[in-house]
N, C-alpha and C. Protein backbone atom coordinates (compact mmCIF):
# COMPACT_ATOMS: atom_id res chain seq x y z
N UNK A 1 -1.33 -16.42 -14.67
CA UNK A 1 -2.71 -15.99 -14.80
C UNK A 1 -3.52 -16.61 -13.66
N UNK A 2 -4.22 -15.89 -12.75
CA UNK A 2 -5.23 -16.20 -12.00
C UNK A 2 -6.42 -16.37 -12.28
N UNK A 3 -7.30 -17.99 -11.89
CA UNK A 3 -8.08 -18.70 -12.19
C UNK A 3 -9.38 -17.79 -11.46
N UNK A 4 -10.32 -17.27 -12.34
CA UNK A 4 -11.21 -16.72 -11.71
C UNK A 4 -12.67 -17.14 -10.99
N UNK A 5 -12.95 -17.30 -9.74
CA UNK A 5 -14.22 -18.14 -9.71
C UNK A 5 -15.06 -17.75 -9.91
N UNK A 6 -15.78 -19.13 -10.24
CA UNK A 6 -17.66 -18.62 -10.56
C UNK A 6 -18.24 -18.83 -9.83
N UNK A 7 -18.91 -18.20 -9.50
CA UNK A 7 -19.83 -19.10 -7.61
C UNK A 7 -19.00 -19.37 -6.99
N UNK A 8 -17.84 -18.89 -7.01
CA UNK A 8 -16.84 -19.26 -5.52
C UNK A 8 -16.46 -18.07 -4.95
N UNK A 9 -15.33 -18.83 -4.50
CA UNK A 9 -14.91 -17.40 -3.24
C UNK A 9 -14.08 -16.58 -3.50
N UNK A 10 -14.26 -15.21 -3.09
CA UNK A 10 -13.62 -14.17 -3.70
C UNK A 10 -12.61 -13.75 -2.75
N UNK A 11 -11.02 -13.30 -2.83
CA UNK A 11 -10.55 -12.62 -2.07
C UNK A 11 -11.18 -11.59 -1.36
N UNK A 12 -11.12 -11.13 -0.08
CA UNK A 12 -11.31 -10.09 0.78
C UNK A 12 -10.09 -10.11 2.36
N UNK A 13 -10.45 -9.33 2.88
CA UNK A 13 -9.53 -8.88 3.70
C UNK A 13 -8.94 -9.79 5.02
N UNK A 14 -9.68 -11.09 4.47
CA UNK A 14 -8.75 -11.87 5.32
C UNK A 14 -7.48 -12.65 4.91
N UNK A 15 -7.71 -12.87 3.52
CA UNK A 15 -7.00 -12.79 2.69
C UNK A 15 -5.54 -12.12 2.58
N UNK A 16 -5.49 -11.19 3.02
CA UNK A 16 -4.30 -10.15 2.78
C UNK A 16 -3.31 -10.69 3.58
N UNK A 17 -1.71 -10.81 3.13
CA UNK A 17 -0.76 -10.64 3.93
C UNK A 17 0.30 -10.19 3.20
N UNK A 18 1.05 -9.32 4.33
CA UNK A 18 1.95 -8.37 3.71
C UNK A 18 3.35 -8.69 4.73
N UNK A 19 4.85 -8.88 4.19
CA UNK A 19 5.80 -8.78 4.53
C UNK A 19 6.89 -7.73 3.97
N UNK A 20 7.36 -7.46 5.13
CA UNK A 20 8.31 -6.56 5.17
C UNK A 20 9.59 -6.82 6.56
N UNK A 21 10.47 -6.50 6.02
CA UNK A 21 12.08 -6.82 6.72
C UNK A 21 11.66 -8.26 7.57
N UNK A 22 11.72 -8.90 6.53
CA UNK A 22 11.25 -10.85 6.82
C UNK A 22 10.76 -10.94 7.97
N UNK A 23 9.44 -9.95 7.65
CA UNK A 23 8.27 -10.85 9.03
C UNK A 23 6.76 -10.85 8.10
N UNK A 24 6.23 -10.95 8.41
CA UNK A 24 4.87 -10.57 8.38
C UNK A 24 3.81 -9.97 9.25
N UNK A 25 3.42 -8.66 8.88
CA UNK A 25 3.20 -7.71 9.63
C UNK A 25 1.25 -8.07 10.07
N UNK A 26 1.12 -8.41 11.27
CA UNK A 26 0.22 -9.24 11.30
C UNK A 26 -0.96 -8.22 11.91
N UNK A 27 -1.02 -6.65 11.84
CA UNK A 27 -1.83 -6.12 12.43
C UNK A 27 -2.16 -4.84 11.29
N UNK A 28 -2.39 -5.26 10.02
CA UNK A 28 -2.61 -4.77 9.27
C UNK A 28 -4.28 -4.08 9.31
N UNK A 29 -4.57 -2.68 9.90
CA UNK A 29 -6.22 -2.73 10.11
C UNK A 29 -6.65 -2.13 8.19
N UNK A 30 -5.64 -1.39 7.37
CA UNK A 30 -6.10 -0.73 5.94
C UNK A 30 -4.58 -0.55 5.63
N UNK A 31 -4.94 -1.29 4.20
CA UNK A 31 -3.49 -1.12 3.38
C UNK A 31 -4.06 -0.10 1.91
N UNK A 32 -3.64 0.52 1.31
CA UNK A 32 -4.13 0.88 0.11
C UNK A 32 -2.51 1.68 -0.45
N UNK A 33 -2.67 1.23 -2.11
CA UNK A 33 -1.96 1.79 -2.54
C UNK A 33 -2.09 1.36 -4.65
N UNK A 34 -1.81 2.54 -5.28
CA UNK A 34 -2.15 3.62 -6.22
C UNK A 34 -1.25 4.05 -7.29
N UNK A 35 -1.27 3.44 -8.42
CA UNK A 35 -0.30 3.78 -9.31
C UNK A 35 -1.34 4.84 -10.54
N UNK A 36 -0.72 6.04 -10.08
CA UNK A 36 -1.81 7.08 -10.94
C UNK A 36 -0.76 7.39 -12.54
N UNK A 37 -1.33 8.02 -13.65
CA UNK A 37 -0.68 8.03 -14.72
C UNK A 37 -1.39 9.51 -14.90
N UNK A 38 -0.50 10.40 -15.43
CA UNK A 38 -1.01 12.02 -16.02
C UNK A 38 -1.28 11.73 -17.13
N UNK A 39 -2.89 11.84 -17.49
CA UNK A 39 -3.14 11.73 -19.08
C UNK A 39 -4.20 13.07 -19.36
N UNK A 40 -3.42 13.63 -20.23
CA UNK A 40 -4.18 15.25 -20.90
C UNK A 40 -4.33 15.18 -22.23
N UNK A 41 -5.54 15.60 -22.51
CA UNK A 41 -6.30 15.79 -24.13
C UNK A 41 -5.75 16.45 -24.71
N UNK A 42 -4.81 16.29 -25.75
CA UNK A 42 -4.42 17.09 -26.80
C UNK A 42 -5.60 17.74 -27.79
N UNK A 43 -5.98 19.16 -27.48
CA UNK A 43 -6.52 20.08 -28.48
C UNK A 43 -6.21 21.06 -29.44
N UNK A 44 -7.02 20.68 -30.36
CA UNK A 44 -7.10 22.03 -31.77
C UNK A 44 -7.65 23.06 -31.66
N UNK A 45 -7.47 23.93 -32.82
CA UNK A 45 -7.99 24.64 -32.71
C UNK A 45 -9.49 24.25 -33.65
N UNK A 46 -10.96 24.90 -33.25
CA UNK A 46 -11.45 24.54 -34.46
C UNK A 46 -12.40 23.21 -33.98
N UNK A 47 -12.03 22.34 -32.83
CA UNK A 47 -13.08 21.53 -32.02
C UNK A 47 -12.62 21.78 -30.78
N UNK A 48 -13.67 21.53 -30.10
CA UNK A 48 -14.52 21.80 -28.64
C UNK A 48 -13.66 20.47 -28.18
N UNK A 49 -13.66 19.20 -29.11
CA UNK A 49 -13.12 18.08 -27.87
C UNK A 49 -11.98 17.89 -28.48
N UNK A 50 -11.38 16.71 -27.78
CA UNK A 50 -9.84 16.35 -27.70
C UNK A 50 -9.61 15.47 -28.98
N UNK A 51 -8.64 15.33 -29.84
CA UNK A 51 -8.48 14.82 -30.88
C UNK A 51 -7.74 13.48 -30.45
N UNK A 52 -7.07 13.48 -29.16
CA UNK A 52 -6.32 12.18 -28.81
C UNK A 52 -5.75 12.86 -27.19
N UNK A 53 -4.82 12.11 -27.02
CA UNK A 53 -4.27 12.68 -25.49
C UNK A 53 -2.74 12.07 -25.49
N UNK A 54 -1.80 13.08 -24.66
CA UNK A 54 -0.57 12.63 -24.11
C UNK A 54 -0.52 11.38 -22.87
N UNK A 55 0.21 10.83 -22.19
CA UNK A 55 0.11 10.09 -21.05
C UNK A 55 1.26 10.02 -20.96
N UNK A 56 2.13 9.75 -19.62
CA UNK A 56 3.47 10.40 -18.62
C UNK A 56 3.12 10.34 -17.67
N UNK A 57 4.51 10.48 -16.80
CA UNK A 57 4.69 10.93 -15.48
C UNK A 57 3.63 9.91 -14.34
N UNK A 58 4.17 8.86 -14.27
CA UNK A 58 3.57 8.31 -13.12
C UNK A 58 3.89 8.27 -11.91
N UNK A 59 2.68 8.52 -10.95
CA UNK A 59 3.59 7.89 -9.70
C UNK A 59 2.45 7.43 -8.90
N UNK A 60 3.06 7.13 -8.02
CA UNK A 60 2.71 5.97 -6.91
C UNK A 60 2.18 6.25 -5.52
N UNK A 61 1.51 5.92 -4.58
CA UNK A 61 1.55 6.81 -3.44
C UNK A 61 0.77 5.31 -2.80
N UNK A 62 0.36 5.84 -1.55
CA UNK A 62 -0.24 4.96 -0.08
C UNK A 62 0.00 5.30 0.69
N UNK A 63 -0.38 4.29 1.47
CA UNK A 63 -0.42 3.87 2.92
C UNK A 63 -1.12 2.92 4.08
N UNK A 64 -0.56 2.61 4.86
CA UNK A 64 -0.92 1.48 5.82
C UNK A 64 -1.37 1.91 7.27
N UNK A 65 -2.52 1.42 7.79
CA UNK A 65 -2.95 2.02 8.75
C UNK A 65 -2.62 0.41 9.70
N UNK A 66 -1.64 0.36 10.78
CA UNK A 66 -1.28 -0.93 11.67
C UNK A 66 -1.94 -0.44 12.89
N UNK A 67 -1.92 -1.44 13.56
CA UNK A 67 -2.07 -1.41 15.68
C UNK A 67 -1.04 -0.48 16.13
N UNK A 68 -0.93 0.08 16.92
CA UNK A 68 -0.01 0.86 17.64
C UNK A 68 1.30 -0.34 17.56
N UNK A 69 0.57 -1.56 18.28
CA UNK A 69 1.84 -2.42 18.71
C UNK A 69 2.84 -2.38 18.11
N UNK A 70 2.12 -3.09 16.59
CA UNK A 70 2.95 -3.57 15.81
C UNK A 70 4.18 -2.18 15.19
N UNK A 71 3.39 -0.65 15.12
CA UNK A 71 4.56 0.14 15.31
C UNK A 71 5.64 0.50 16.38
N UNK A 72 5.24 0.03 17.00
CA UNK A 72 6.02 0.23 18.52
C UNK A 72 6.99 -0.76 18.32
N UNK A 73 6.50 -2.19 17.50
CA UNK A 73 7.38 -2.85 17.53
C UNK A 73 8.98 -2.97 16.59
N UNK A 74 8.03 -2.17 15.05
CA UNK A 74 9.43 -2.02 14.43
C UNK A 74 10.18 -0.36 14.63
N UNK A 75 9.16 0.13 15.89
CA UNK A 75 10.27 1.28 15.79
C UNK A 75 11.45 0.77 16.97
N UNK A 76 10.64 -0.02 17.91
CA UNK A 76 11.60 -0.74 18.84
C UNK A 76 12.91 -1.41 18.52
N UNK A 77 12.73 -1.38 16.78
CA UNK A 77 13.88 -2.48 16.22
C UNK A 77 14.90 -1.25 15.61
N UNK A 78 14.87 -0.21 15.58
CA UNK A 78 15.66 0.96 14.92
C UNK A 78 16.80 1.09 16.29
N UNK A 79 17.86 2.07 15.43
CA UNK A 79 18.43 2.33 16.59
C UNK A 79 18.24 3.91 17.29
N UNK A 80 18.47 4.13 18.63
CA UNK A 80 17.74 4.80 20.06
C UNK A 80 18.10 6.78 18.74
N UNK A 81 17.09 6.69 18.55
CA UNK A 81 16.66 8.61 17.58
C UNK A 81 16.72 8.33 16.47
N UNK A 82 16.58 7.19 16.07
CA UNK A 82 15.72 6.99 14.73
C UNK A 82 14.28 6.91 14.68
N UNK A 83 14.16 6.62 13.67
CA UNK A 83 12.25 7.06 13.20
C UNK A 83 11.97 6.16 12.10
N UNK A 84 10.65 5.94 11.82
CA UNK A 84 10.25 5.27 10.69
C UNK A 84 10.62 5.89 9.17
N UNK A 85 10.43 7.24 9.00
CA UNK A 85 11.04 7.54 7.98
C UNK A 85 12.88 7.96 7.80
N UNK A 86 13.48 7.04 8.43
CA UNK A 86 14.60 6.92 8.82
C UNK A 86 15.02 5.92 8.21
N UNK A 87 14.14 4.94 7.92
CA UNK A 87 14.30 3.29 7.38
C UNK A 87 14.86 3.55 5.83
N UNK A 88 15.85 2.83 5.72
CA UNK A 88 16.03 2.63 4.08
C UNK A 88 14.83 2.07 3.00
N UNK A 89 14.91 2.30 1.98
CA UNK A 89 13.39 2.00 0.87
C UNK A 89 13.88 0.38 1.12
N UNK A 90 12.19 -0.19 1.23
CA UNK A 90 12.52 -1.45 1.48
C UNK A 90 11.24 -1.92 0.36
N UNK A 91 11.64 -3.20 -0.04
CA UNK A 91 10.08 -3.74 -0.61
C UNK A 91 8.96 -4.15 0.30
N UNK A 92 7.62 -4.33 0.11
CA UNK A 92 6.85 -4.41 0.61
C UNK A 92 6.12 -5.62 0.10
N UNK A 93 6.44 -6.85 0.23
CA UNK A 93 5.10 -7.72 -0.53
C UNK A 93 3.48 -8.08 -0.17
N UNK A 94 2.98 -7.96 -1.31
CA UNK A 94 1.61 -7.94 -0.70
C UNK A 94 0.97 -9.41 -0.82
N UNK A 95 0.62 -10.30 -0.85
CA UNK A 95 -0.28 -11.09 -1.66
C UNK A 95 -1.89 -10.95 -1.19
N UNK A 96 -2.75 -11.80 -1.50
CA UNK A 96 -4.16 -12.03 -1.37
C UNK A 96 -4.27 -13.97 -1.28
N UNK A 97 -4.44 -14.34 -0.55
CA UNK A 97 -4.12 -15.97 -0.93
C UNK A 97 -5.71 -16.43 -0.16
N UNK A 98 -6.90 -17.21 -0.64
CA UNK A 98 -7.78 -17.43 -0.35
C UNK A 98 -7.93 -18.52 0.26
N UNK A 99 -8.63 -19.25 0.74
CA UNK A 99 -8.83 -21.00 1.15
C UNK A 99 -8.43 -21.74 0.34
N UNK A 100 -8.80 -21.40 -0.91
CA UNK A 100 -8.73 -22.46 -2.09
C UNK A 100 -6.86 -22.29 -2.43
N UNK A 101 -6.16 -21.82 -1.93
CA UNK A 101 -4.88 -21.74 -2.37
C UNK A 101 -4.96 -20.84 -3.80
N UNK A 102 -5.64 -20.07 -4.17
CA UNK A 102 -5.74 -19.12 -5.36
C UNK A 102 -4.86 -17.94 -4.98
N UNK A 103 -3.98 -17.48 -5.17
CA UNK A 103 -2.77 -16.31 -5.17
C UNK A 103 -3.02 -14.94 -5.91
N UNK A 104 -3.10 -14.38 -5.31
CA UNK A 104 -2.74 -13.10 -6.58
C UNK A 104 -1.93 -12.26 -5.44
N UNK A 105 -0.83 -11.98 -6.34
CA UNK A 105 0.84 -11.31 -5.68
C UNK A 105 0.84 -9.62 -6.15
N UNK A 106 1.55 -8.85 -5.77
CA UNK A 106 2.05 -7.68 -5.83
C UNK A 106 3.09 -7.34 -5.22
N UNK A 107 4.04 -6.30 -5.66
CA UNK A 107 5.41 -6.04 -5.02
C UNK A 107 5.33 -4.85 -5.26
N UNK A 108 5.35 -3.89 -4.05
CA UNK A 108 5.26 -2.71 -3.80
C UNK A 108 7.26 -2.51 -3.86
N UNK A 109 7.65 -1.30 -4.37
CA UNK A 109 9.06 -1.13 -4.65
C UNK A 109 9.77 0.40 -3.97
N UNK A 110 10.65 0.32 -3.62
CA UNK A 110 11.21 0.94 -2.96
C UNK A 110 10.34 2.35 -2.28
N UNK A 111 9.82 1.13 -1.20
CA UNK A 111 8.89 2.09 0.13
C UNK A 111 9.32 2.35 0.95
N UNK A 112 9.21 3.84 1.24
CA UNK A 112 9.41 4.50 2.46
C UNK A 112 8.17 4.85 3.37
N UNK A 113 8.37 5.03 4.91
CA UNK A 113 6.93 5.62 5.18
C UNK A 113 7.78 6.69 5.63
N UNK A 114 6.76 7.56 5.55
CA UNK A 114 6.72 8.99 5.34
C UNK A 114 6.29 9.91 6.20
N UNK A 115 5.86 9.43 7.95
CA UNK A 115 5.86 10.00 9.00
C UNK A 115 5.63 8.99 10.08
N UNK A 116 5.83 9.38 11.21
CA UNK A 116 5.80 8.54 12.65
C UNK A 116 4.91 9.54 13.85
N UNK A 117 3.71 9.06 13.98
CA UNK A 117 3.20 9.44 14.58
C UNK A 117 1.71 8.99 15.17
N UNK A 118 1.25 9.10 16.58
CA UNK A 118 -0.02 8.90 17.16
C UNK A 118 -1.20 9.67 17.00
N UNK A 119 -2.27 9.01 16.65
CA UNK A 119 -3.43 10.44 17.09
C UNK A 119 -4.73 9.40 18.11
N UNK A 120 -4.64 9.71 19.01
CA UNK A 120 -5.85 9.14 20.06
C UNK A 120 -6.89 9.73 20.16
N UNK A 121 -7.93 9.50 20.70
CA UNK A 121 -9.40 10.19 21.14
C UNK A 121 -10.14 9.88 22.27
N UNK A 122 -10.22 10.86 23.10
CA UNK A 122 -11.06 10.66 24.43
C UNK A 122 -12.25 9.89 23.77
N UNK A 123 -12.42 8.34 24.61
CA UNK A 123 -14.03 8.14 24.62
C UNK A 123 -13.71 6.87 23.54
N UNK A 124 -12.87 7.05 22.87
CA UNK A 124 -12.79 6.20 21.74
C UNK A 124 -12.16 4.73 22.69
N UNK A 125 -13.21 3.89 22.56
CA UNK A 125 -12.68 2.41 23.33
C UNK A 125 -12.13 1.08 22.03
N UNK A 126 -11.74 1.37 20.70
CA UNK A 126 -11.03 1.01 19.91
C UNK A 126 -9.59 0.93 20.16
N UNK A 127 -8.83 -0.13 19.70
CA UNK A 127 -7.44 -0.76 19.50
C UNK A 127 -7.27 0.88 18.85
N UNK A 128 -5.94 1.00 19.35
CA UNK A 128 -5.42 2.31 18.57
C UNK A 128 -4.62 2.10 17.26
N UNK A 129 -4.82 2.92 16.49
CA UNK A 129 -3.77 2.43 14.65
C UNK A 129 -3.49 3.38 14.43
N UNK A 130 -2.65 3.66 14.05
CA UNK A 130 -1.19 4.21 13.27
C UNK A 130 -1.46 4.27 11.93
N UNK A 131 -2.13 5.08 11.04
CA UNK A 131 -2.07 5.11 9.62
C UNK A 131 -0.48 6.48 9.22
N UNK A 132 0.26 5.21 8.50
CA UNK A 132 1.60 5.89 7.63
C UNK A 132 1.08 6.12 6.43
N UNK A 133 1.61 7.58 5.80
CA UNK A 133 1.56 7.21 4.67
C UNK A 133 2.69 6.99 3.93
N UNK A 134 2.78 6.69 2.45
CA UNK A 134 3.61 5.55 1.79
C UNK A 134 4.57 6.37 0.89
N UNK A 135 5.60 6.41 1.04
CA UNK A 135 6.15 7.13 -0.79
C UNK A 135 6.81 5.36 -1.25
N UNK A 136 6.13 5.12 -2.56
CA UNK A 136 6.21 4.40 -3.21
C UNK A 136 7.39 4.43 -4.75
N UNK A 137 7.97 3.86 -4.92
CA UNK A 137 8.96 4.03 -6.29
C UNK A 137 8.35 3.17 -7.33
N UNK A 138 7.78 2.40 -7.00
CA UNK A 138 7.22 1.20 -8.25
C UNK A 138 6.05 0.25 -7.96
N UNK A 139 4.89 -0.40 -8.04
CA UNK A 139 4.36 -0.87 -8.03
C UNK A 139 4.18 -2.38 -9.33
N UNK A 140 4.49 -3.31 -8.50
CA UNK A 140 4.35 -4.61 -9.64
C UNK A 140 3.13 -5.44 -9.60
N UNK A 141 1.91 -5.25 -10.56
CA UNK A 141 1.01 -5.82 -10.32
C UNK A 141 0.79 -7.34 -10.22
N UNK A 142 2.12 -7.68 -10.87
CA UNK A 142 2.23 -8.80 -11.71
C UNK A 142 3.58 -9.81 -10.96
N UNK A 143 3.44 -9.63 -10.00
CA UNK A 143 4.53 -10.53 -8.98
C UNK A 143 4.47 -11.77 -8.75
C-alpha cells in the first residue's frame, strides 16, 4: 500500500521510469496506457432503464511517444530487416518513484509495438519523437 501525502509531493512526470530489454529507456517524451472493460445494461421489457449490467471482455491498449534517438537505438539493436514490431512480447516496467523514495509500480505484460515509423515537419525546430502504439496482453496495477 502506498503512503499518500498531505501537503507533500505528488508524483508527476519526472518521476516516471520505464525499463525494457534491461535498460532504461531514458527519452520517454508520453507514455499512456489503458485497461478498458465492456460493460452493457441489461434491459426489460416494461422500463426505460437498466435493471443491472453484464461486464467482459477486456483489453488493453497504448503507447509511447520516445526521441528519434532512442528508437534508432533499439532498432539499431535488431537484426539488418527487422523492425520494431518484429520484437518478441516483452514486459514493460513502469514505476513512478518521487524524492521522498515513495514507489508506486506497474507491469505492463506481454507488449508489442505495433508500428515503426517517422513523421517530421517543415519549420518545426523540436527534438523529433516517435509515438508507437502499444498492443498490450495484461496490465498489473499492483506490481
Amino acid at each position: 500500500m502506498t503512503n499518500i501525502p498531505i501537503n507533500g509531493e505528488y508524483h508527476n512526470y519526472v518521476s516516471l521510469r520505464a525499463n525494457v530489454f534491461g535498460r532504461t529507456l531514458r527519452t520517454i517524451q508520453e507514455l499512456n496506457y489503458i485497461r478498458t472493460d465492456d460493460i452493457d445494461p441489461v434491459k426489460v421489457a416494461g422500463t426505460a432503464k437498466p435493471i443491472g449490467f453484464t461486464q467482459g471482455n477486456e483489453t488493453f491498449e497504448g503507447s509511447i511517444t520516445l526521441l528519434l534517438e532512442e528508437v534508432t537505438a533499439i532498432q539499431y539493436s535488431l537484426p539488418k530487416g527487422k523492425s520494431l514490431p518484429d520484437i518478441p512480447a516483452f514486459p514493460l516496467s513502469v514505476s513512478y518513484v518521487n524524492k521522498l523514495g515513495i514507489q508506486i509500480s506497474h507491469l505492463l505484460i506481454g507488449v508489442k509495438f505495433k508500428s515503426n515509423g517517422v513523421k517530421v515537419s517543415a519549420g518545426n525546430n523540436e527534438a523529433i519523437t516517435v509515438e508507437i502504439p502499444l498492443y498490450i496482453g495484461d496490465i498489473d496495477f499492483t506490481a
